[in-house]
Protein backbone atom coordinates (compact mmCIF):
# COMPACT_ATOMS: atom_id res chain seq x y z
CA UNK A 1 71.95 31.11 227.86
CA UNK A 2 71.67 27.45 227.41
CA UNK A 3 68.85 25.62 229.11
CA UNK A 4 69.85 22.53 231.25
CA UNK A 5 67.72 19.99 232.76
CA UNK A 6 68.38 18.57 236.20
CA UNK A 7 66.87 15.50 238.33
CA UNK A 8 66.74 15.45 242.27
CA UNK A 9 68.42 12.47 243.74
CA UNK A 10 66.04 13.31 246.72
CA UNK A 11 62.24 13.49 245.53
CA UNK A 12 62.88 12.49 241.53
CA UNK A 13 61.64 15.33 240.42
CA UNK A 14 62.85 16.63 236.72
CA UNK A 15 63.63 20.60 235.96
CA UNK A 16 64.85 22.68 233.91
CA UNK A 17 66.90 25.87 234.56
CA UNK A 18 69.16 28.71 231.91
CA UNK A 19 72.37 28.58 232.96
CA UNK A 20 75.41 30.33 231.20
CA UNK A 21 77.65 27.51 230.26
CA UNK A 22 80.53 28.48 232.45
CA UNK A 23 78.10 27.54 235.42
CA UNK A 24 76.08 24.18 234.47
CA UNK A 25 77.85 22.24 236.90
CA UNK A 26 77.07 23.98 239.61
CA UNK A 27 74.56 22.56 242.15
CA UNK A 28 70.89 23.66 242.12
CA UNK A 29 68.20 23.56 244.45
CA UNK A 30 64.89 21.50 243.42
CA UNK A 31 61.98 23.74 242.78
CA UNK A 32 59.83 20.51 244.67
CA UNK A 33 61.46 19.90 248.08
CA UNK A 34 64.46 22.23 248.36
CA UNK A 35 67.43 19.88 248.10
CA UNK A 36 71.08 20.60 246.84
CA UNK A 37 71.27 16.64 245.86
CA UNK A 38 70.66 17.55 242.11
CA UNK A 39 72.35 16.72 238.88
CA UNK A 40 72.54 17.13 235.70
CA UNK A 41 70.89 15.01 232.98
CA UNK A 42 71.10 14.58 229.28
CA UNK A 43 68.43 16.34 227.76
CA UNK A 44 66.03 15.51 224.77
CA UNK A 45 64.83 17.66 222.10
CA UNK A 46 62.26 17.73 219.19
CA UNK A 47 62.72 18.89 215.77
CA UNK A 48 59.65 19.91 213.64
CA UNK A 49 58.36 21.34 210.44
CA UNK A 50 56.04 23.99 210.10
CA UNK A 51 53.20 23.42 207.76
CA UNK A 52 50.59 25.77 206.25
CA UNK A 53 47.11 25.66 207.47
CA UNK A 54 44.85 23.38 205.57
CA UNK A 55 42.14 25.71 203.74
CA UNK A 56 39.21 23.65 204.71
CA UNK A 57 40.37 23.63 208.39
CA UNK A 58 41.66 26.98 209.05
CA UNK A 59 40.34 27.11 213.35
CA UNK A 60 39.75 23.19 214.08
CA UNK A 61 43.34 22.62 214.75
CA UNK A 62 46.49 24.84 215.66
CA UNK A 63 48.75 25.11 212.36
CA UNK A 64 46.67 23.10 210.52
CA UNK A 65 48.07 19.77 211.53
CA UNK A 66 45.12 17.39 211.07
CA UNK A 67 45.59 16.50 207.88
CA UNK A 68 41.84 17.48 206.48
């Protein structure tokens, strides 16, 4: 199932949900006050690379990312 992301035209407050596709448009309730007056936003994502961990700096940082 796809995950959506919502904002509530009450509080603000941004959240994400899975909903099967056949259902994204219907209303949700805001996990911060309760309200039905929620839609749904555009969402953003990341792409990334993995890289190997650095042999001098196998702990200091997760992955290896540090550059040392």
């Amino acid at each position: 199932m796809p995950l959506y992301e919502y904002e509530c035209e009450a509080c603000g407050e941004r959240f994400e949900t899975l909903v099967s596709a056949g259902r994204k448009d219907e209303t949700r309730a805001c996990p911060g006050c309760g309200s039905t007056e929620t839609a749904r936003v555009p969402s953003t994502f990341a792409v990334g690379s993995a890289k190997a961990a650095s042999p001098s700096c196998p702990t200091c940082c997760p992955g290896g990312t540090c550059g040392l």
